[in-house]
PDB file of N, CA and C in Angstrom:
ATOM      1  N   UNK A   1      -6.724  37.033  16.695  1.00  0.00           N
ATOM      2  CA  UNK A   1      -5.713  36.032  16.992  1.00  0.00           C
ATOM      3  C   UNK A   1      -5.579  35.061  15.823  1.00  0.00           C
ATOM      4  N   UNK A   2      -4.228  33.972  16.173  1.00  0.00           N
ATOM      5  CA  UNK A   2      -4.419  33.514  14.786  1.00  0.00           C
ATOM      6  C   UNK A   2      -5.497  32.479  14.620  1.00  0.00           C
ATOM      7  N   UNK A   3      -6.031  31.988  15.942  1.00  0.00           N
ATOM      8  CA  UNK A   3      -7.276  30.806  16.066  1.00  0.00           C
ATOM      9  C   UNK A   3      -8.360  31.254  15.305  1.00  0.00           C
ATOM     10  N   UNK A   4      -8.679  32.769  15.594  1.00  0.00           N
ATOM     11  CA  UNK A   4      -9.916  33.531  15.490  1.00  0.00           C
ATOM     12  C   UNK A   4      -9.874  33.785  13.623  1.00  0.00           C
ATOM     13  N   UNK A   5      -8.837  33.504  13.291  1.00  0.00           N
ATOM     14  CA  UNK A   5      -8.594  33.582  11.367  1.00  0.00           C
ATOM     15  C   UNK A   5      -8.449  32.033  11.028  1.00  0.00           C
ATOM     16  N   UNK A   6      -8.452  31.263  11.648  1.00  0.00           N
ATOM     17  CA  UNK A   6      -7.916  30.139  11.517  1.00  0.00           C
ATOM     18  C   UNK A   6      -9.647  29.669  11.130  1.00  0.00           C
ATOM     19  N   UNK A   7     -10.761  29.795  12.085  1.00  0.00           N
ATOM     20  CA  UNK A   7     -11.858  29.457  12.485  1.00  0.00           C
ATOM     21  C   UNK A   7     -12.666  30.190  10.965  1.00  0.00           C
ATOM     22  N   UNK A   8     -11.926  31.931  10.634  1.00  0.00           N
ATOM     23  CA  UNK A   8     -12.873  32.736   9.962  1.00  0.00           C
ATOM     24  C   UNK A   8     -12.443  32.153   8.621  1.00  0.00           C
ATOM     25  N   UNK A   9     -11.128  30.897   7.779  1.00  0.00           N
ATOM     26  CA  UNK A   9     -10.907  30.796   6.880  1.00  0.00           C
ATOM     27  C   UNK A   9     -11.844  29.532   6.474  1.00  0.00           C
ATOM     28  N   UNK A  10     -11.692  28.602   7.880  1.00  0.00           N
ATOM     29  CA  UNK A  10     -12.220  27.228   7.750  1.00  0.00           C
ATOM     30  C   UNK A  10     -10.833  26.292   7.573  1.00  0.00           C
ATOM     31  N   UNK A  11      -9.774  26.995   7.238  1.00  0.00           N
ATOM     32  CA  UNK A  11      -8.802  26.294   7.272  1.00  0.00           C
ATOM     33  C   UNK A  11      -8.400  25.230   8.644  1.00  0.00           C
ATOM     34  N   UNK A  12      -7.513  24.091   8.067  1.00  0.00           N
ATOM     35  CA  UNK A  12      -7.198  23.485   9.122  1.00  0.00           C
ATOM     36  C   UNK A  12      -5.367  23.213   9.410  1.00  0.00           C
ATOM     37  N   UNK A  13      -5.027  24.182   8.754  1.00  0.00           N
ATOM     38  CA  UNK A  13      -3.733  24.143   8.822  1.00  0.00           C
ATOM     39  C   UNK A  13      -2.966  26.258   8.656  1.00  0.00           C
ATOM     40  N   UNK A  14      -2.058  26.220   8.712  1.00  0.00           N
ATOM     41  CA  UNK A  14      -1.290  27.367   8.403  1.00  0.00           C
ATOM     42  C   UNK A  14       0.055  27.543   8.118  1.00  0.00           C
ATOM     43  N   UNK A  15       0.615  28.341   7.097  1.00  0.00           N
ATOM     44  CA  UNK A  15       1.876  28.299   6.640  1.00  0.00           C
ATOM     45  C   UNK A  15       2.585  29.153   7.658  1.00  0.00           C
ATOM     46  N   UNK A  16       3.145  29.073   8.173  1.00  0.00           N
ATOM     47  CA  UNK A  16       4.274  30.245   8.638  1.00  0.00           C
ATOM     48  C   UNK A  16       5.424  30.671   7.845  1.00  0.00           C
ATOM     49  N   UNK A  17       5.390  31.948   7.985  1.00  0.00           N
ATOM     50  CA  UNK A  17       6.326  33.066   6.956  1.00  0.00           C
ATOM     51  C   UNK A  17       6.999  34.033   7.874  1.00  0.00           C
ATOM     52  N   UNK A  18       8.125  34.478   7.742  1.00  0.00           N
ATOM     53  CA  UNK A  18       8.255  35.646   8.332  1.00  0.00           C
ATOM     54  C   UNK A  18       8.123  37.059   7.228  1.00  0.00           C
ATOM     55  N   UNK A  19       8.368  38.163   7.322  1.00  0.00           N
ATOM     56  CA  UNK A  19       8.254  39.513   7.309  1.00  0.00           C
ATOM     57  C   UNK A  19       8.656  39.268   5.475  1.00  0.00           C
ATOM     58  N   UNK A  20       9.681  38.525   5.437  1.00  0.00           N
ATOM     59  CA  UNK A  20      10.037  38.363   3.755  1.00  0.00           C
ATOM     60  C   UNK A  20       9.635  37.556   2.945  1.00  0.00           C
ATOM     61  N   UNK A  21       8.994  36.617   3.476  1.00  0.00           N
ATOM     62  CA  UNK A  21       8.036  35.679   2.901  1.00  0.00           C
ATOM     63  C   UNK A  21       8.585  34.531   3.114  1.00  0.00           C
ATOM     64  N   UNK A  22      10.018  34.054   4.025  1.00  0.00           N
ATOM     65  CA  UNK A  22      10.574  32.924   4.002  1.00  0.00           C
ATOM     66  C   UNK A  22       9.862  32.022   4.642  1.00  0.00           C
ATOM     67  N   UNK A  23       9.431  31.004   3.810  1.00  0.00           N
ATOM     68  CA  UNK A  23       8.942  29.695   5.070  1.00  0.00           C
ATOM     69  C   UNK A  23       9.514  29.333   5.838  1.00  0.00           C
ATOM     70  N   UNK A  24       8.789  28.884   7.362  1.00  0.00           N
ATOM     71  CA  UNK A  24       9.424  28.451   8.420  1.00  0.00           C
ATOM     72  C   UNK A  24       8.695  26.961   8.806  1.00  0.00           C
ATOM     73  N   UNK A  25       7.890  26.886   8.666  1.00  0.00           N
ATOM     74  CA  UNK A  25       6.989  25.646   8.173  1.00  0.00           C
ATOM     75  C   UNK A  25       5.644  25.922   8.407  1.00  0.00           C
ATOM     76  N   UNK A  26       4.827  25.076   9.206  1.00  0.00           N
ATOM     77  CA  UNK A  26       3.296  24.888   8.972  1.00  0.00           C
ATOM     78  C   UNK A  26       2.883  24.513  10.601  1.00  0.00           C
ATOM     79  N   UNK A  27       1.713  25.395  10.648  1.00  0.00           N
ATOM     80  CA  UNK A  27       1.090  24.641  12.374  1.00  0.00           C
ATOM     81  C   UNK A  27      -0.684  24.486  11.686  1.00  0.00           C
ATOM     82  N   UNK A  28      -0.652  23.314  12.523  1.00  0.00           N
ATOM     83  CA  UNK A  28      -2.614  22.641  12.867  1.00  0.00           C
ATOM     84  C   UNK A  28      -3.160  23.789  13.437  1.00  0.00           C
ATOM     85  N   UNK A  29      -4.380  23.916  13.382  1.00  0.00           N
ATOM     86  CA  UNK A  29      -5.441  24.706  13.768  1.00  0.00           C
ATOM     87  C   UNK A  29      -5.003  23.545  15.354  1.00  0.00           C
ATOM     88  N   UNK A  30      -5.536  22.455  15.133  1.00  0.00           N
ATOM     89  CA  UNK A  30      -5.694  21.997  16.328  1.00  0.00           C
ATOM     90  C   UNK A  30      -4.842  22.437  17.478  1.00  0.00           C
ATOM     91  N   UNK A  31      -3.222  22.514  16.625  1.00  0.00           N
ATOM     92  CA  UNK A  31      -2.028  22.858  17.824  1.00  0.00           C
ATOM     93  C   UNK A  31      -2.379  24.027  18.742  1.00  0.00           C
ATOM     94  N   UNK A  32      -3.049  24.938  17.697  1.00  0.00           N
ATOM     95  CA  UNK A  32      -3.361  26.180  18.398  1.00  0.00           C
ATOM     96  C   UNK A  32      -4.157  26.293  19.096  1.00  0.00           C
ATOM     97  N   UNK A  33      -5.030  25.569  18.961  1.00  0.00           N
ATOM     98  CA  UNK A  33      -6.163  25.667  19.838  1.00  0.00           C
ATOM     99  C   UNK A  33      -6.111  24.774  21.129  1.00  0.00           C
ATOM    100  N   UNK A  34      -5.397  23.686  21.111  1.00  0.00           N
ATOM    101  CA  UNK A  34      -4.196  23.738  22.428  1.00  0.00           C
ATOM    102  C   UNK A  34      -3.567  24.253  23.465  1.00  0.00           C
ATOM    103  N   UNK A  35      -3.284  25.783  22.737  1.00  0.00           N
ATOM    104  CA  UNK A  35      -2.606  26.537  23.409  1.00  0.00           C
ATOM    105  C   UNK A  35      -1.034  26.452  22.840  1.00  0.00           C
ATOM    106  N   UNK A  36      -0.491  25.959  21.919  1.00  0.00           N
ATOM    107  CA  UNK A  36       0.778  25.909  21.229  1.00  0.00           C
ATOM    108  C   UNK A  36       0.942  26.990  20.701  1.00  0.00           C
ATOM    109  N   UNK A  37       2.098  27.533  20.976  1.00  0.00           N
ATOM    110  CA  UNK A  37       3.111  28.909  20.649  1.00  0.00           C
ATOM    111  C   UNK A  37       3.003  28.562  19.483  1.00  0.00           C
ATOM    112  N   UNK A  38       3.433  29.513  18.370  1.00  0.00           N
ATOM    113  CA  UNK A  38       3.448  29.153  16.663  1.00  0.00           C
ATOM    114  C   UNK A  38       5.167  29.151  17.045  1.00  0.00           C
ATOM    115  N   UNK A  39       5.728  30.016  17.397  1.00  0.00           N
ATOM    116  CA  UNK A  39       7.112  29.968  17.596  1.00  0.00           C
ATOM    117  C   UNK A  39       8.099  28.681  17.828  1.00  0.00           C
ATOM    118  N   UNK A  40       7.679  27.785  18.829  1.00  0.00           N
ATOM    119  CA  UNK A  40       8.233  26.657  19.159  1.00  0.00           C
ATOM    120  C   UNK A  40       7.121  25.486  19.648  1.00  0.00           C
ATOM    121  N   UNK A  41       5.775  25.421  18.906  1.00  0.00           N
ATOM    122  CA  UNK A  41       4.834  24.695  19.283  1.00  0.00           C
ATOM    123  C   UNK A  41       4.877  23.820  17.707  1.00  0.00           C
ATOM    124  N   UNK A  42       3.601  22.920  17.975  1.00  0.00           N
ATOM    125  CA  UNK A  42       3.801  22.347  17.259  1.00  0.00           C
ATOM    126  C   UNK A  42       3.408  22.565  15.819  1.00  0.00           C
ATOM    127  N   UNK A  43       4.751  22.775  15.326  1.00  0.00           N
ATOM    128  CA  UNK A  43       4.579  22.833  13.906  1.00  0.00           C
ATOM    129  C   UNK A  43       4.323  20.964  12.976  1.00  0.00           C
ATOM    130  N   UNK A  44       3.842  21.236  12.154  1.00  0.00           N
ATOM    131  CA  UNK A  44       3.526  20.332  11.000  1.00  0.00           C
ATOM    132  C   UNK A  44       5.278  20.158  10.550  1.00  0.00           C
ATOM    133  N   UNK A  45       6.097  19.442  11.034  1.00  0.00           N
ATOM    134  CA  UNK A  45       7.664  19.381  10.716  1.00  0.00           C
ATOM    135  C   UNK A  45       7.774  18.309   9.621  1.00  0.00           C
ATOM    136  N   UNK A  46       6.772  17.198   9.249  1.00  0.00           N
ATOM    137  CA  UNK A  46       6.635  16.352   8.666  1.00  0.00           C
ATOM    138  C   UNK A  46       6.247  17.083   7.089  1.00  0.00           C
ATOM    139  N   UNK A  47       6.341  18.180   6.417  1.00  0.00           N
ATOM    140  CA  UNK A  47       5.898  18.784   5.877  1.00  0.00           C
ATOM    141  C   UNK A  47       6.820  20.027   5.067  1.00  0.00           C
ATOM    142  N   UNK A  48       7.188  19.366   4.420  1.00  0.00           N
ATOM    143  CA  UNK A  48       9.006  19.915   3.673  1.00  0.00           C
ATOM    144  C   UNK A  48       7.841  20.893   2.652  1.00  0.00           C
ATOM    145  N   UNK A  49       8.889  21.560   2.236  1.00  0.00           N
ATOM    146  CA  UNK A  49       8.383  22.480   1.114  1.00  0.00           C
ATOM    147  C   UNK A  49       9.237  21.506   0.066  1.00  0.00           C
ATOM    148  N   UNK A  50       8.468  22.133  -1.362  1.00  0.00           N
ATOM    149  CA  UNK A  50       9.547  21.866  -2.825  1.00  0.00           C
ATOM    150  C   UNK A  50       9.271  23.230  -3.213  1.00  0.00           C
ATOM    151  N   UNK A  51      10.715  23.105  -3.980  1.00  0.00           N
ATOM    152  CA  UNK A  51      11.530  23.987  -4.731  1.00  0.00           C
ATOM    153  C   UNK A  51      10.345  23.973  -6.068  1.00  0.00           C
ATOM    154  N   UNK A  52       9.673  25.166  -6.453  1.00  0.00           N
ATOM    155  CA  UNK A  52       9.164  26.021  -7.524  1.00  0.00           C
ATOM    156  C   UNK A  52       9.476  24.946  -8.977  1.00  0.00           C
ATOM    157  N   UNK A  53      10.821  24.788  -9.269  1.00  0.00           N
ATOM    158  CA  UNK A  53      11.317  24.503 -10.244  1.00  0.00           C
ATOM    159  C   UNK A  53      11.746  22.770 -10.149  1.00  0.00           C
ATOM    160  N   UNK A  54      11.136  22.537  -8.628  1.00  0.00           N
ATOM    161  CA  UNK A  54      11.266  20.864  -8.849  1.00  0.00           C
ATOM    162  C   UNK A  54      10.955  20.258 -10.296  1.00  0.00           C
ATOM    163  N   UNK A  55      11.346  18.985 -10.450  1.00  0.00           N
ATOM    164  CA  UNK A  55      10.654  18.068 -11.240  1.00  0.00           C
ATOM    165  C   UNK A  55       9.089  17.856 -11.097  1.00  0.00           C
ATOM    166  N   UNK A  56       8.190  17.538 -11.939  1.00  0.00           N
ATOM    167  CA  UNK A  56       7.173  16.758 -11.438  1.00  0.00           C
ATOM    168  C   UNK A  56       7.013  15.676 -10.863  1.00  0.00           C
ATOM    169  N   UNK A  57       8.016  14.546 -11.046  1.00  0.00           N
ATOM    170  CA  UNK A  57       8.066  13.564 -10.577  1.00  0.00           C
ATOM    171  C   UNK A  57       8.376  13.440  -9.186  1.00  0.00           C
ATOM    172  N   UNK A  58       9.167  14.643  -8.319  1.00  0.00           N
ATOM    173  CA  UNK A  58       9.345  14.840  -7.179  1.00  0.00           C
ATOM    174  C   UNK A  58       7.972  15.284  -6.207  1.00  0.00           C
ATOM    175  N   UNK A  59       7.721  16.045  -7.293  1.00  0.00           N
ATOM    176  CA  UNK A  59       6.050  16.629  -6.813  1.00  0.00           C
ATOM    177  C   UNK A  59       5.344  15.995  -6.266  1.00  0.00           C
ATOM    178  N   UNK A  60       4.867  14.747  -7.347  1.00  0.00           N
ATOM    179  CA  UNK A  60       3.995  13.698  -7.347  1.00  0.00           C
ATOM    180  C   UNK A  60       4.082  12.852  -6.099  1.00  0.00           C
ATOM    181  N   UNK A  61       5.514  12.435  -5.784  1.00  0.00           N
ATOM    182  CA  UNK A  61       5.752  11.530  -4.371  1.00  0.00           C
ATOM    183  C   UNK A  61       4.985  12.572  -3.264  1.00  0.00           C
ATOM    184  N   UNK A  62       5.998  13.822  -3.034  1.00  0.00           N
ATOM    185  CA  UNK A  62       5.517  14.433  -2.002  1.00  0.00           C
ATOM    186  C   UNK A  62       4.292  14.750  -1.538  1.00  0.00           C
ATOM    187  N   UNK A  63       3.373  15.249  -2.895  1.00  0.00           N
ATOM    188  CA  UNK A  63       2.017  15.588  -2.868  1.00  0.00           C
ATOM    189  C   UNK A  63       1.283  14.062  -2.161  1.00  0.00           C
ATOM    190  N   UNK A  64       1.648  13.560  -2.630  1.00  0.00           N
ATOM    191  CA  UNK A  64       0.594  11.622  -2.568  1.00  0.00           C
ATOM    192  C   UNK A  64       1.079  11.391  -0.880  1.00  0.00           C
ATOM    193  N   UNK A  65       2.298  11.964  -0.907  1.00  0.00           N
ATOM    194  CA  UNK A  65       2.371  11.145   0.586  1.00  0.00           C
ATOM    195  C   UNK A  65       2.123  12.040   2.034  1.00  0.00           C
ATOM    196  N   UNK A  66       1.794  13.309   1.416  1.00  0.00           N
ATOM    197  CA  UNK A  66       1.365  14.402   2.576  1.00  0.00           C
ATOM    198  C   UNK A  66      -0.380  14.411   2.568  1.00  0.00           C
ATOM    199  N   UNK A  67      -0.151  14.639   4.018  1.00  0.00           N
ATOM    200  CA  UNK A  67      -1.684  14.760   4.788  1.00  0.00           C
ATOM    201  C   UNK A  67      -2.139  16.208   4.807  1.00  0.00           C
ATOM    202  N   UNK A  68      -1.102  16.607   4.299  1.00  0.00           N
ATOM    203  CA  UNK A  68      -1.362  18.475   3.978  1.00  0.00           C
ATOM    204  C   UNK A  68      -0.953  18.526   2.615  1.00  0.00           C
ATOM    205  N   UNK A  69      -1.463  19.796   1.886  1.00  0.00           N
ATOM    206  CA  UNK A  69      -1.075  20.668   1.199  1.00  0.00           C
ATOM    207  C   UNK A  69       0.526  20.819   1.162  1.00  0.00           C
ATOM    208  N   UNK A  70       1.229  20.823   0.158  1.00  0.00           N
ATOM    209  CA  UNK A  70       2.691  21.084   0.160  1.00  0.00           C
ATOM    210  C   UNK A  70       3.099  22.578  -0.351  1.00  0.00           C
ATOM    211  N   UNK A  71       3.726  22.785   0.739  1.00  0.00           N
ATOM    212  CA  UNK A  71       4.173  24.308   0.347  1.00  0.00           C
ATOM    213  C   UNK A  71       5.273  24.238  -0.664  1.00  0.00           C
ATOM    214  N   UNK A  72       4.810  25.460  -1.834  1.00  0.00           N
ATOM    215  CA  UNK A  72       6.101  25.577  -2.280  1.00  0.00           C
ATOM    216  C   UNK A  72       6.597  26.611  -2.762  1.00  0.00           C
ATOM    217  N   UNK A  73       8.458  26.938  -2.771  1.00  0.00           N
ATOM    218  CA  UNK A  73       9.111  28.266  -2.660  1.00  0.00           C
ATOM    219  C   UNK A  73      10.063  28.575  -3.668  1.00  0.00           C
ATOM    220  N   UNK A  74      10.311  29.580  -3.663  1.00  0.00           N
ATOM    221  CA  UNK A  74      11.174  29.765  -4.548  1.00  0.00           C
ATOM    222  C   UNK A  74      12.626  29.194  -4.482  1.00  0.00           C
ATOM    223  N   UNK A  75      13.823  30.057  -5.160  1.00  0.00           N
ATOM    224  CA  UNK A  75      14.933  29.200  -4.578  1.00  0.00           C
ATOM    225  C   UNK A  75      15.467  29.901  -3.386  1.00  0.00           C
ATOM    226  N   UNK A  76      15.136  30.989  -2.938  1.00  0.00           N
ATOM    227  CA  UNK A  76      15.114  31.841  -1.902  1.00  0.00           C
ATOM    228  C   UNK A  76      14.528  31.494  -0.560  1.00  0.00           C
ATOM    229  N   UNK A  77      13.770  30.353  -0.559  1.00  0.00           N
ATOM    230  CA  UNK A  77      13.073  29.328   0.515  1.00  0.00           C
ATOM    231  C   UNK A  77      11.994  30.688   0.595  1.00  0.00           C
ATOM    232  N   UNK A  78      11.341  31.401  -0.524  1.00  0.00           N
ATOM    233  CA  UNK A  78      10.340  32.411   0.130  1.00  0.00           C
ATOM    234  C   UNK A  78       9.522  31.670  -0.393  1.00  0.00           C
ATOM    235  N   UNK A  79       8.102  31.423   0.671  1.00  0.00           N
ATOM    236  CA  UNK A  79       6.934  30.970  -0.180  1.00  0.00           C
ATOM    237  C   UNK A  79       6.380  31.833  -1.130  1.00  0.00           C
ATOM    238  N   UNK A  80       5.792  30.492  -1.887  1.00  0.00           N
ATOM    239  CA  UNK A  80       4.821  31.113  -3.389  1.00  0.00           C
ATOM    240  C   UNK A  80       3.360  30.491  -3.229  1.00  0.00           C
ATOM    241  N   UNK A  81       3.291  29.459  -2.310  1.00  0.00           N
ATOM    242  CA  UNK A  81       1.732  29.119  -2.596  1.00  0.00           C
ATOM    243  C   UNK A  81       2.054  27.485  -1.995  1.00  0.00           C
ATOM    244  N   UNK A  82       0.987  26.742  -1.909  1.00  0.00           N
ATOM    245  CA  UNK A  82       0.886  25.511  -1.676  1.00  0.00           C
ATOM    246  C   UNK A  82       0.051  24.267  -2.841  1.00  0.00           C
ATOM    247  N   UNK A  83       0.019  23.819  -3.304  1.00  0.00           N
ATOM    248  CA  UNK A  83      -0.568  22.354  -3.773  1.00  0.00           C
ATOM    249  C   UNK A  83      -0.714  21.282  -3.097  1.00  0.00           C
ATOM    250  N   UNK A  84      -2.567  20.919  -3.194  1.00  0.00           N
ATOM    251  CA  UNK A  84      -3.082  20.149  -2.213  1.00  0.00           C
ATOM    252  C   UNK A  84      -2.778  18.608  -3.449  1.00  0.00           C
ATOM    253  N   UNK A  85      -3.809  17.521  -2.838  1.00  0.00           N
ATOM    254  CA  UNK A  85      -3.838  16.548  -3.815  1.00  0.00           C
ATOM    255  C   UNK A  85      -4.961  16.738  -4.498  1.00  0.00           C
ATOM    256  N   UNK A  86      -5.587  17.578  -4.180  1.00  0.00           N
ATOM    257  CA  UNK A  86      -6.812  17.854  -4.889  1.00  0.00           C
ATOM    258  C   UNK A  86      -6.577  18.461  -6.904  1.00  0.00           C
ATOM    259  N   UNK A  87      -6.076  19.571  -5.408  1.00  0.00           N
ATOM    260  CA  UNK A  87      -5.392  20.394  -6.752  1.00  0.00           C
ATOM    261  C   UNK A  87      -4.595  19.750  -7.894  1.00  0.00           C
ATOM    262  N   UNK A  88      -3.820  18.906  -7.415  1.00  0.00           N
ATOM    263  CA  UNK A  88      -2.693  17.901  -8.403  1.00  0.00           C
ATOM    264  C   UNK A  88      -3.443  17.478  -9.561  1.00  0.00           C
ATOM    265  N   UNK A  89      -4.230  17.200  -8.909  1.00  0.00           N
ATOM    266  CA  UNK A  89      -5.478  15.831  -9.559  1.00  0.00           C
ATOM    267  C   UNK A  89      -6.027  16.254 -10.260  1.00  0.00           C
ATOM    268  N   UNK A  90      -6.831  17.368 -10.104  1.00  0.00           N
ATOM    269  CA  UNK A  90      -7.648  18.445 -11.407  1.00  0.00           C
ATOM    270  C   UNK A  90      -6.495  18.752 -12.312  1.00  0.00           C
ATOM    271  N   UNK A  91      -5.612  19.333 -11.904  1.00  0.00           N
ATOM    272  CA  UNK A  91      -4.180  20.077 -13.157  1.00  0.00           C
ATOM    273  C   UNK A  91      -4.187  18.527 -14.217  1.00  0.00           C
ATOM    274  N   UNK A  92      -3.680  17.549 -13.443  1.00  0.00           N
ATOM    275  CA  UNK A  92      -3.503  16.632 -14.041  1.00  0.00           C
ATOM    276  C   UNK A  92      -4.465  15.646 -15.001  1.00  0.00           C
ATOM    277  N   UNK A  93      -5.951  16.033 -14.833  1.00  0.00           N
ATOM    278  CA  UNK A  93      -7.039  15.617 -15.093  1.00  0.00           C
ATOM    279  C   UNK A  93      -7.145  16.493 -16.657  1.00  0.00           C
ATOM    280  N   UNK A  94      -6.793  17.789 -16.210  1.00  0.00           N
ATOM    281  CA  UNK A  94      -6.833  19.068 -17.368  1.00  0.00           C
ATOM    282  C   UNK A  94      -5.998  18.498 -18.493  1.00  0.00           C
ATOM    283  N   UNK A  95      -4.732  18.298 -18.131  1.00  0.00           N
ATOM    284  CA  UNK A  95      -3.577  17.910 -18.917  1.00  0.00           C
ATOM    285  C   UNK A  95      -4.083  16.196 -19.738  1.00  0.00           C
ATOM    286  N   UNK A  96      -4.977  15.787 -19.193  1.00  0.00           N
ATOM    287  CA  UNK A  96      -5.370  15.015 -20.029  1.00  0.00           C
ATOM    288  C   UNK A  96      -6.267  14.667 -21.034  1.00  0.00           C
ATOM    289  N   UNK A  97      -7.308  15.609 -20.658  1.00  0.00           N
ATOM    290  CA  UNK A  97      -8.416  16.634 -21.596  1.00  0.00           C
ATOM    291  C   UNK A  97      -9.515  15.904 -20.450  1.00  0.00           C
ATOM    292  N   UNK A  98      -9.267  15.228 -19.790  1.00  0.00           N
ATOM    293  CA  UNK A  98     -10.753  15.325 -18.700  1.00  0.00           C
ATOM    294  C   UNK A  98     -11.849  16.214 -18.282  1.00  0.00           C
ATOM    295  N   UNK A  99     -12.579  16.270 -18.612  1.00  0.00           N
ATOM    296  CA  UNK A  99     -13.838  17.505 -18.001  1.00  0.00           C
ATOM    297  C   UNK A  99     -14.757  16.907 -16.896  1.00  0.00           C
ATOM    298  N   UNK A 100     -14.583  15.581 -16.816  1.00  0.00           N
ATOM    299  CA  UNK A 100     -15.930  15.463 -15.400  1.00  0.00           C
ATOM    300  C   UNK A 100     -14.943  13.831 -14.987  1.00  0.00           C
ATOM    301  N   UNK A 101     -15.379  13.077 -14.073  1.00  0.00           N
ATOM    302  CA  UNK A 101     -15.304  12.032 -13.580  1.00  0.00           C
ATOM    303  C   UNK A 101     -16.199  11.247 -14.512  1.00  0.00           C
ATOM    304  N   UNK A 102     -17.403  11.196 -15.073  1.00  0.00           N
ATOM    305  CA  UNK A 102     -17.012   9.990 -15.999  1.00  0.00           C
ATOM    306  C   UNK A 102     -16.707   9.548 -17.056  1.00  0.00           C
ATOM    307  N   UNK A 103     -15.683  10.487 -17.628  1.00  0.00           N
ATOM    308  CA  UNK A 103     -14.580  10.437 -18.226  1.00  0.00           C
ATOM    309  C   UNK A 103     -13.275   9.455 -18.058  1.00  0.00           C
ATOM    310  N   UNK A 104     -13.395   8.374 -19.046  1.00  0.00           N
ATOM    311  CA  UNK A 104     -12.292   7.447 -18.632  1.00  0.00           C
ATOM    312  C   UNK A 104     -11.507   6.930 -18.988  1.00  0.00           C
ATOM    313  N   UNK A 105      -9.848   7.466 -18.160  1.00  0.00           N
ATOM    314  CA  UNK A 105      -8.532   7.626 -19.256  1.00  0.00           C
ATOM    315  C   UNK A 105      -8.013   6.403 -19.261  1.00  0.00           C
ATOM    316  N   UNK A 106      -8.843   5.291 -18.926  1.00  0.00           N
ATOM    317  CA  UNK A 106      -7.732   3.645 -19.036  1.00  0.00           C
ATOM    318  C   UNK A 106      -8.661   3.475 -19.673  1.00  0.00           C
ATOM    319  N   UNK A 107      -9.885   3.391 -20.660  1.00  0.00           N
ATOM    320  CA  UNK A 107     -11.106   2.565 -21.627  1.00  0.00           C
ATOM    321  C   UNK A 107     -10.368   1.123 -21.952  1.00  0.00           C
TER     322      UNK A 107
END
């Protein structure tokens, strides 16, 4: 079931896709374990995808202000993958030549 993959990933969230890869949005582990349909239960609706080829600067808002991972798709609305804030933060850490935390880019 999807609880029983949900439990075996450790994940606490899930993307929903159909058959072509189009996103439809995102449901909580919790919803499911509820008893919420993925179909018309509660999805994560607060939780837009961006467009592949966004700006960064669009990125940056969305990423900072989601409590999830942001999905994001092509221009086809098919998913390609998600970016957490975690993730942001290391890319962006890289891009600055950072290698550890006490490393410090305001001296």
């Amino acid at each position: 079931t999807a609880l029983e993959r949900f439990d075996a990933s450790g994940k606490t969230f899930g993307v929903l896709i159909d058959a072509d890869r189009t996103y439809r949005g995102m449901v909580s582990r919790d919803a499911l374990a509820k008893g919420a349909a993925v179909q018309g239960g509660e999805r994560l609706d607060s939780v837009s995808a961006i467009e592949a080829e966004a700006p960064l600067s669009g990125l940056l808002t969305q990423v900072a202000e989601s409590p999830w991972p942001v999905p994001v798709t092509d221009r086809q609305n098919r998913y390609v993958g998600a970016i957490s804030k975690s993730a942001l933060l290391e890319t962006l850490g890289r891009a600055r030549g950072l290698t550890s935390a006490r490393q410090r880019p305001f001296a």
